[in-house]
N, C-alpha and C. Protein backbone atom coordinates (compact mmCIF):
# COMPACT_ATOMS: atom_id res chain seq x y z
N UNK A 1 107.61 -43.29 -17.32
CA UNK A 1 106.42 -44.10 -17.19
C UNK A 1 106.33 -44.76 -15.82
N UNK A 2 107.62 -45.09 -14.89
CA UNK A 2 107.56 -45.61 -13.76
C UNK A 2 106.78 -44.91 -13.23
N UNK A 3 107.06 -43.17 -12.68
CA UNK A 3 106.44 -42.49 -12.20
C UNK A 3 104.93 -42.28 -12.28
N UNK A 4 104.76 -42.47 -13.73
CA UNK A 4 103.12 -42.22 -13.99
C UNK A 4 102.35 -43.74 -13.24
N UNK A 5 102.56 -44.52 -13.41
CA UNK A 5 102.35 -46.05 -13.27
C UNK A 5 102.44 -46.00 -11.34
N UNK A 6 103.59 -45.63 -11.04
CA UNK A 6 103.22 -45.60 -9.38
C UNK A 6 102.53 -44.77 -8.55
N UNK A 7 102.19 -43.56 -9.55
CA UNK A 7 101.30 -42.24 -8.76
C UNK A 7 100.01 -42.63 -9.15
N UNK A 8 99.71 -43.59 -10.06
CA UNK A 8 98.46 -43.82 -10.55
C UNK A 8 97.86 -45.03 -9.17
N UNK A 9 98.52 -45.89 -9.33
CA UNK A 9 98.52 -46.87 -7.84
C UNK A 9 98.11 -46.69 -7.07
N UNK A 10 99.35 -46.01 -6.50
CA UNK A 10 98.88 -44.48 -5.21
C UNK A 10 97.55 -44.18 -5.02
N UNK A 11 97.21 -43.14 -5.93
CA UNK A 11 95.98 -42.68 -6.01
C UNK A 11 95.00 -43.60 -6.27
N UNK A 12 94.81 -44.67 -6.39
CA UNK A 12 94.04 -45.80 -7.01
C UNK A 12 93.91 -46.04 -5.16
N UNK A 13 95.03 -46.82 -4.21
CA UNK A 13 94.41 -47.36 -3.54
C UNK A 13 94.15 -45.97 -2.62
N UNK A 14 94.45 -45.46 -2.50
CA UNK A 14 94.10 -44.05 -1.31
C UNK A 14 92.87 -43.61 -1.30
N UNK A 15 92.31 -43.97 -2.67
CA UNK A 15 91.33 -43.00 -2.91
C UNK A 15 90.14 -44.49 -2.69
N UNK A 16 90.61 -45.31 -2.21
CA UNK A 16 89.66 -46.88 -1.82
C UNK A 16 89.92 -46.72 -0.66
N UNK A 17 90.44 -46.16 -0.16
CA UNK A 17 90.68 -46.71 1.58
C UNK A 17 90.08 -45.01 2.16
N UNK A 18 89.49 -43.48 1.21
CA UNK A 18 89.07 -42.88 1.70
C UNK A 18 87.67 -43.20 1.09
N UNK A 19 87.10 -43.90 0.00
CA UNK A 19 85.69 -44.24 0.11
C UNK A 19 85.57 -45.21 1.63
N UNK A 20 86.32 -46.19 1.67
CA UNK A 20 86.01 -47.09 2.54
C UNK A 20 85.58 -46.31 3.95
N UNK A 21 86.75 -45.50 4.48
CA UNK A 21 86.84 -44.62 5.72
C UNK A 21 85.33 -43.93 5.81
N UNK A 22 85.21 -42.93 4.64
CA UNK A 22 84.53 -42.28 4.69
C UNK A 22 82.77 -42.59 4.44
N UNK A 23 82.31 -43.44 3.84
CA UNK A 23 81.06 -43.88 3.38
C UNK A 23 80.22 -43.80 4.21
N UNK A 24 80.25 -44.54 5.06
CA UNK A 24 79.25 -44.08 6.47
C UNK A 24 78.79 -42.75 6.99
N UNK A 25 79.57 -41.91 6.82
CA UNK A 25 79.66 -40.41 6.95
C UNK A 25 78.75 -39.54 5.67
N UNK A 26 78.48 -40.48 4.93
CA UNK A 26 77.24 -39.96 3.44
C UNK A 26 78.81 -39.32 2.55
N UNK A 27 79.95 -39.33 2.42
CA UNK A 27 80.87 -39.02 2.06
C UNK A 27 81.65 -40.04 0.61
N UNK A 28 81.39 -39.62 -0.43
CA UNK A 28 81.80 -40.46 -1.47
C UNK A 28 82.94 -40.39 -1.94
N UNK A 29 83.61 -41.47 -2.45
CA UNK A 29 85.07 -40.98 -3.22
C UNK A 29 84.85 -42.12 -4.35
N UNK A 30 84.98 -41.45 -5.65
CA UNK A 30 84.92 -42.47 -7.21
C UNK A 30 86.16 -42.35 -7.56
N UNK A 31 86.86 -43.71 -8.23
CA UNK A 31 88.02 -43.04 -8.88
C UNK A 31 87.58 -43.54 -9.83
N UNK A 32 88.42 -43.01 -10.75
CA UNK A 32 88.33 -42.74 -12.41
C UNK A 32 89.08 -43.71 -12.92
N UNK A 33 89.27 -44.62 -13.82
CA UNK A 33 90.24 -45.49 -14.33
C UNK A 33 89.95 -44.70 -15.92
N UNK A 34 89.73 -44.11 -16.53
CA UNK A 34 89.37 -44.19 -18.03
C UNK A 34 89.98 -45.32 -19.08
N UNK A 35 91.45 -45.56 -18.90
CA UNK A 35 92.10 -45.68 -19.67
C UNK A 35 92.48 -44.63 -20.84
N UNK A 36 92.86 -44.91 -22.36
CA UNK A 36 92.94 -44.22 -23.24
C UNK A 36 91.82 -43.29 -23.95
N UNK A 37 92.04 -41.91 -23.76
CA UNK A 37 90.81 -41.02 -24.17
C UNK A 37 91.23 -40.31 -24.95
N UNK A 38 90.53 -40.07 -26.10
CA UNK A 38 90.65 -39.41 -27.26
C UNK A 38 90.70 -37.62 -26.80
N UNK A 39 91.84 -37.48 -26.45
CA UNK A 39 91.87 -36.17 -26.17
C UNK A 39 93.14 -35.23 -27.09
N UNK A 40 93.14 -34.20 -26.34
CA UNK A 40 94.13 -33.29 -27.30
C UNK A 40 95.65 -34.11 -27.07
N UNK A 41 96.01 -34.72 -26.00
CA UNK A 41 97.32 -35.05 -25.58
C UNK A 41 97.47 -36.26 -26.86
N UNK A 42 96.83 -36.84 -27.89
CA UNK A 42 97.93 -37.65 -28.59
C UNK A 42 98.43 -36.75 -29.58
N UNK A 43 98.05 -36.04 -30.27
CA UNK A 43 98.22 -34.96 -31.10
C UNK A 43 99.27 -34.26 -30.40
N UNK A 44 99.46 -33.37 -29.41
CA UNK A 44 100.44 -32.93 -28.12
C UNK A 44 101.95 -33.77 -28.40
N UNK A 45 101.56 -34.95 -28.30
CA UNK A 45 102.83 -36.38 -28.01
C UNK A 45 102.96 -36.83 -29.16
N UNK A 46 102.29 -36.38 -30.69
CA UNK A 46 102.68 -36.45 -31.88
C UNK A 46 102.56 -38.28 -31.93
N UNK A 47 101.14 -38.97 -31.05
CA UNK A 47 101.08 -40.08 -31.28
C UNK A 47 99.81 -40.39 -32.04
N UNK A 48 99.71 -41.39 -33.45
CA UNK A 48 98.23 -41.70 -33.88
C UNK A 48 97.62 -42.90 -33.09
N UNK A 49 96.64 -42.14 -32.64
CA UNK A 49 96.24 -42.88 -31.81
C UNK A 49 95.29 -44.17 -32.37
N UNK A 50 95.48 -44.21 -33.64
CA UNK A 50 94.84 -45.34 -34.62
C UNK A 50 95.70 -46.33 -34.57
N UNK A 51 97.38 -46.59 -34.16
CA UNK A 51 97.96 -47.29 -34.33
C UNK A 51 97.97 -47.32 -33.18
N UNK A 52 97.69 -47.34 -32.26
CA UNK A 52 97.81 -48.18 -30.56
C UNK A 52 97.00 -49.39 -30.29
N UNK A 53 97.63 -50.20 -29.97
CA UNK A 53 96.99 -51.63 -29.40
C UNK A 53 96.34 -51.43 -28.75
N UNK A 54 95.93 -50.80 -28.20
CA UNK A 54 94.77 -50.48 -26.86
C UNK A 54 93.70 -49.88 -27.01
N UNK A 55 92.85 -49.97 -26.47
CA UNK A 55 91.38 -49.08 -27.01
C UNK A 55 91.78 -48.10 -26.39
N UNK A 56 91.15 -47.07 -27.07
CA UNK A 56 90.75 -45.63 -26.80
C UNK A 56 89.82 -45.73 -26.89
N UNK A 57 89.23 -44.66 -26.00
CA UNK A 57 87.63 -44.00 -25.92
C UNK A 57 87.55 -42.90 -26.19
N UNK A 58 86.07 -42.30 -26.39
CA UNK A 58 85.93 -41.06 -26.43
C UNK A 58 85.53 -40.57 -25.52
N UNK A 59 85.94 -39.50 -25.06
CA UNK A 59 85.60 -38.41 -23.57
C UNK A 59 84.21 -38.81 -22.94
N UNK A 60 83.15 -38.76 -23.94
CA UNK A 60 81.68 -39.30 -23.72
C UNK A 60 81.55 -39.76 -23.07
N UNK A 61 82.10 -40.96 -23.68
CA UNK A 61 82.12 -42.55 -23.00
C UNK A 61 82.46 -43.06 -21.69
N UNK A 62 83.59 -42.17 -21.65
CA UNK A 62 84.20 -42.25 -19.91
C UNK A 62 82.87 -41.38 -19.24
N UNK A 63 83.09 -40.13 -19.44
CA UNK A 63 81.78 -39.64 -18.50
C UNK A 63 80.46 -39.95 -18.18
N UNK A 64 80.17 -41.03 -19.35
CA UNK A 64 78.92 -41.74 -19.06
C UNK A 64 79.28 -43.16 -17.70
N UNK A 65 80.19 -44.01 -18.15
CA UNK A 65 80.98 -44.22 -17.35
C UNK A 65 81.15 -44.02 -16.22
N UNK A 66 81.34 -42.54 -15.69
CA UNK A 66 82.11 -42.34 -14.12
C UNK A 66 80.31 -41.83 -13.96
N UNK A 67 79.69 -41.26 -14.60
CA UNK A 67 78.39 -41.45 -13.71
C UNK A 67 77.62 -42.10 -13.66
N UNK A 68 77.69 -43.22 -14.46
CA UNK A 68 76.86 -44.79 -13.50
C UNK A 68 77.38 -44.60 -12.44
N UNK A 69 78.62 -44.69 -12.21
CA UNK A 69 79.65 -44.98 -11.31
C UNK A 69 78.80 -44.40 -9.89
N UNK A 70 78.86 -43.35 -10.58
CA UNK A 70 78.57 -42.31 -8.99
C UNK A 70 76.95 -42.51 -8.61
N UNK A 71 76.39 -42.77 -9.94
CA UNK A 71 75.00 -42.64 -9.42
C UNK A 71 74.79 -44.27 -8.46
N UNK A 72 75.74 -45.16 -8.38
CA UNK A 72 75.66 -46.37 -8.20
C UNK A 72 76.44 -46.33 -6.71
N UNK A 73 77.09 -45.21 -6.67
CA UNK A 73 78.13 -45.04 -5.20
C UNK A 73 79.10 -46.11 -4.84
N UNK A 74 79.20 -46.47 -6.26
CA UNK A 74 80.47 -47.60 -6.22
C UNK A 74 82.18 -46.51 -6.11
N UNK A 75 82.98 -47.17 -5.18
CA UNK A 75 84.36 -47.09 -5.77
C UNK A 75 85.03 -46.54 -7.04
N UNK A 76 84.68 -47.23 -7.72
CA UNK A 76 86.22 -47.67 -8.63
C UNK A 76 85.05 -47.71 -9.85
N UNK A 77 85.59 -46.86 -11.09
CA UNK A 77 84.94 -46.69 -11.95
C UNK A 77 86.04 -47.39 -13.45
N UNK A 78 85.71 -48.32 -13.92
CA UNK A 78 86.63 -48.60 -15.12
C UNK A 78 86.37 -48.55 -16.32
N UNK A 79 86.18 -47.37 -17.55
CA UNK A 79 85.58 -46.84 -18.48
C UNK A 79 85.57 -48.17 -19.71
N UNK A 80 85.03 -48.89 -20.48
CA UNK A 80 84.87 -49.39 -21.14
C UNK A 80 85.23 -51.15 -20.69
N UNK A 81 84.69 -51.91 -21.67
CA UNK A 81 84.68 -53.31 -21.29
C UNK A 81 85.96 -53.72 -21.71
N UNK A 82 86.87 -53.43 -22.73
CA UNK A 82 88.05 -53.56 -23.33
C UNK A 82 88.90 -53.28 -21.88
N UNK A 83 88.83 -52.32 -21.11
CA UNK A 83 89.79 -51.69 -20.20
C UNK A 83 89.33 -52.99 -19.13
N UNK A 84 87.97 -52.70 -18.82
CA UNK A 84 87.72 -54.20 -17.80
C UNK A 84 88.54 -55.22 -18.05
N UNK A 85 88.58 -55.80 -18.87
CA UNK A 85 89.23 -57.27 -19.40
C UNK A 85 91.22 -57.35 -19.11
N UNK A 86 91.43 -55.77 -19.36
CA UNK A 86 92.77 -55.80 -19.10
C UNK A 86 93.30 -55.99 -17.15
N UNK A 87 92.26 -55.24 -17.07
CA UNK A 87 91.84 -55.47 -15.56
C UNK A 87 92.61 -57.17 -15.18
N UNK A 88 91.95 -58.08 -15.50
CA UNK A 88 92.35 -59.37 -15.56
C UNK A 88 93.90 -59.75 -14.94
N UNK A 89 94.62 -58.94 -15.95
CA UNK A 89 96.08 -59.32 -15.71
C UNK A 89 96.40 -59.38 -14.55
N UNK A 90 95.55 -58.43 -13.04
CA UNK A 90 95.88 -58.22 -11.89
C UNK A 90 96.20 -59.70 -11.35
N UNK A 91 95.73 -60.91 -11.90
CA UNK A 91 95.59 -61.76 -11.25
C UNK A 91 97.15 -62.64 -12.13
N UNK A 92 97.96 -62.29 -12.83
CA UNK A 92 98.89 -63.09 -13.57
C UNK A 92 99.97 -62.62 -12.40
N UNK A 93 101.19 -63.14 -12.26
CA UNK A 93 102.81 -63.07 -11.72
C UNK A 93 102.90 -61.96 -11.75
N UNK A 94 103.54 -61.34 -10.63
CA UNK A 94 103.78 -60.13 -10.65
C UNK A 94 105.28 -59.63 -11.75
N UNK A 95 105.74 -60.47 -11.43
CA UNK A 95 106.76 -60.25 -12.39
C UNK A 95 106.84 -60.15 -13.91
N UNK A 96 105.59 -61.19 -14.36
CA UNK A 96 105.33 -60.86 -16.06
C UNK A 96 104.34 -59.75 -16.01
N UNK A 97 104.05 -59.30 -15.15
CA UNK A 97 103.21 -58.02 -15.60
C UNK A 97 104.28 -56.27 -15.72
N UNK A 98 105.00 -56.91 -15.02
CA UNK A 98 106.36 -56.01 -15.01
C UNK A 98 107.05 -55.83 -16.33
N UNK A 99 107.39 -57.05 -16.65
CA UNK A 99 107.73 -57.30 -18.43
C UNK A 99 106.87 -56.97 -19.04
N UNK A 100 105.67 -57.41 -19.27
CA UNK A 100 104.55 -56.82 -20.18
C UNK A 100 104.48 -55.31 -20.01
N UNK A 101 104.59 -54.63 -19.02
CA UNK A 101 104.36 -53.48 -19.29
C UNK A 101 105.95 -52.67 -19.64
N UNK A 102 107.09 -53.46 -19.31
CA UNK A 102 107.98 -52.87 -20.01
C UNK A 102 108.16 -53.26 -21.23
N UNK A 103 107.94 -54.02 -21.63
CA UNK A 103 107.58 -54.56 -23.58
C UNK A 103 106.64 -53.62 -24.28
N UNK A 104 105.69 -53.03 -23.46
CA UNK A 104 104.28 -52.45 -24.17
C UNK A 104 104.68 -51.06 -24.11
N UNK A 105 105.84 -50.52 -23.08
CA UNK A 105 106.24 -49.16 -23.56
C UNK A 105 107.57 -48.87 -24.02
N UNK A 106 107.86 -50.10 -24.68
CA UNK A 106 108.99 -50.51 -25.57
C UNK A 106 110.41 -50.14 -25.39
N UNK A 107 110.68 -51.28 -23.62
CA UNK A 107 111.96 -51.23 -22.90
C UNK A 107 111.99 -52.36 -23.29
């Protein structure tokens, strides 16, 4: 999960600093945040995805989602209001967000 969690980052700010670069140029870059999407991978990972604390969405939902997004030529696209709100935490200790997320994938 480290790995997934720091390539996600990665790609989170890279892909802000090539909208930023690039915008002027009529050149767009959206990223995607979905969060949890009702896809084939919980079934795959033998997880019910009825028992997760976290919202899930449905595929829909995100794609309606990433094209406001685009039709709006914003950045940073974050699929549902539940996922917004988690958003929040950016602003708590860096260090309890470290714990929280090693508590939430049950280290």
């Amino acid at each position: 999960m480290a790995v997934f969690a720091a390539t996600n980052a990665y790609v989170l700010h890279w892909s802000e600093a090539l909208h930023a670069e690039l915008h002027a140029e009529g050149i767009y870059v959206l990223t995607l945040c979905p969060g949890a999407t009702t896809t084939g991978f919980f079934d795959a990972a033998a997880i019910d995805a009825a028992q997760l604390w976290f919202p899930v969405q449905p595929p829909e939902a995100v794609v309606q989602s990433a094209l406001r997004a685009w039709d709006s030529r914003k950045a940073l696209a974050i699929s549902g209001w539940k996922n917004r709100l988690l958003v929040l935490g950016r602003f708590a200790p860096r260090g309890l967000l470290v714990r929280m997320s090693a508590v939430m994938m049950g280290h």
